[in-house]
Protein backbone atom coordinates (compact mmCIF):
# COMPACT_ATOMS: atom_id res chain seq x y z
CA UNK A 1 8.62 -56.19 5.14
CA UNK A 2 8.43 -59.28 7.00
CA UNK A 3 11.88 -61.51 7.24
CA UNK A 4 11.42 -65.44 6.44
CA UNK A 5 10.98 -67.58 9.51
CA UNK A 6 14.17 -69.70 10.25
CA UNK A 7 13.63 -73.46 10.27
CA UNK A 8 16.11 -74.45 13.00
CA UNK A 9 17.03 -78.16 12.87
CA UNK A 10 17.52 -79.22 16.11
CA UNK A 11 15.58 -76.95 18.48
CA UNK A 12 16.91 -78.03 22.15
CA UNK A 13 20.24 -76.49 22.75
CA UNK A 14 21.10 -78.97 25.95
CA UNK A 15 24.18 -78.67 28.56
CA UNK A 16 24.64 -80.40 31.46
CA UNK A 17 27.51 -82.10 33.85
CA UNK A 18 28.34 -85.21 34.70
CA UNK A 19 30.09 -85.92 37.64
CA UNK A 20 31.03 -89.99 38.44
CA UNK A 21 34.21 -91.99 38.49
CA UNK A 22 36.75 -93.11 35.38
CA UNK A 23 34.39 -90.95 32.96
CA UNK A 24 35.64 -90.82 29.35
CA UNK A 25 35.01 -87.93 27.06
CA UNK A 26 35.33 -89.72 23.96
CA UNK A 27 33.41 -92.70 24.93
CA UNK A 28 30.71 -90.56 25.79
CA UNK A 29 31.25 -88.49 22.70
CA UNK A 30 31.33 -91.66 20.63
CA UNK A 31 27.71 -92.59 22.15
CA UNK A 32 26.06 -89.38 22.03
CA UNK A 33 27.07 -89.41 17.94
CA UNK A 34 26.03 -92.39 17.62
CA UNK A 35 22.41 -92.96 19.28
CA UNK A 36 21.39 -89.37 19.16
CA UNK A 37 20.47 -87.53 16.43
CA UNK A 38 21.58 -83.68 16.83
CA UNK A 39 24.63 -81.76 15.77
CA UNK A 40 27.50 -78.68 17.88
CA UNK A 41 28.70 -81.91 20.27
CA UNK A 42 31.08 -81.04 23.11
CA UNK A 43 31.91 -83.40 25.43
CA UNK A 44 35.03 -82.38 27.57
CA UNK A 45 36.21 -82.39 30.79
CA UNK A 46 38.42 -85.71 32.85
CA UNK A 47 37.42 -88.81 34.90
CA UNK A 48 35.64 -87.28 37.62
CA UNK A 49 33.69 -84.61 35.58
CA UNK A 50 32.30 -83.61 32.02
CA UNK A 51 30.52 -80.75 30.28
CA UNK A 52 28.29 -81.90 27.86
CA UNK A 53 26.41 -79.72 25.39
CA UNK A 54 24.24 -80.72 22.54
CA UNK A 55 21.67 -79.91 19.90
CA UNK A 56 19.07 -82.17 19.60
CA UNK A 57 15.26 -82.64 19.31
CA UNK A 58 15.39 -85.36 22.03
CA UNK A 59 16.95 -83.07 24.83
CA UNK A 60 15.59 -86.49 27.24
CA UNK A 61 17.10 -88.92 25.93
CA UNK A 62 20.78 -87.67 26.43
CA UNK A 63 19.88 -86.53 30.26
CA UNK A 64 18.53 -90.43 30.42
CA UNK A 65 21.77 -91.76 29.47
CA UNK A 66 24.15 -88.92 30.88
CA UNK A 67 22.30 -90.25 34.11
CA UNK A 68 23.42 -93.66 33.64
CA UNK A 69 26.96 -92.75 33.72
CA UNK A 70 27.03 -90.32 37.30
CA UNK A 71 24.78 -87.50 38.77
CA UNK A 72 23.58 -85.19 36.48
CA UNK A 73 23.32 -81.02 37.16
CA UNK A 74 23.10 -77.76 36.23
CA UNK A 75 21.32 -78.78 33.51
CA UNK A 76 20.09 -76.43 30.92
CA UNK A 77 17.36 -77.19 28.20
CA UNK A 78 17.40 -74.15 25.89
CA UNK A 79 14.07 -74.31 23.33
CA UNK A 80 16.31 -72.16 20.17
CA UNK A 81 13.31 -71.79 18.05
CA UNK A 82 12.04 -69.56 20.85
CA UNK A 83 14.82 -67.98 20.75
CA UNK A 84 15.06 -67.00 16.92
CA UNK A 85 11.55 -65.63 17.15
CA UNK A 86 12.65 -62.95 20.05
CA UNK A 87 11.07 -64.93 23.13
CA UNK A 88 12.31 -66.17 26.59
CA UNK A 89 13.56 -70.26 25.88
């Protein structure tokens, strides 16, 4: 018997740091709601540093504006509809 395929929403499971100066969680947070669509939003950490992770269609968009704010790494783009089918993402 063959299980029903899973339609996952937002496929891109995205995480990343930030690191700058006078970074603000919830201002970043705030944008990130606001001018990307996606859904599971952290965005913690303090001035100097944050953690963001995010699922969205659009992974490139939110590493072009986390870029604007400091120098991005250990960045992670994680395709989840891979995933739920038993590949490598």
């Amino acid at each position: 018997m063959k299980l029903p395929e899973q339609t996952i929403e937002y496929r891109y499971d995205t995480q990343l740091l930030i690191e700058g100066e006078d970074l603000d969680e919830d201002v970043i947070n705030d944008y990130i709601t606001e001018n990307f669509v996606g859904d599971c939003l952290l965005a913690v950490g303090d001035e100097e540093l944050i953690k963001i992770h995010y699922h969205t269609n659009e992974p490139w968009k939110v590493l072009e504006y986390c870029r604007t704010l400091g120098e991005i790494y250990d960045i992670v783009v994680e395709d989840m509809d891979r995933q739920s089918r038993g590949l490598h993402g």
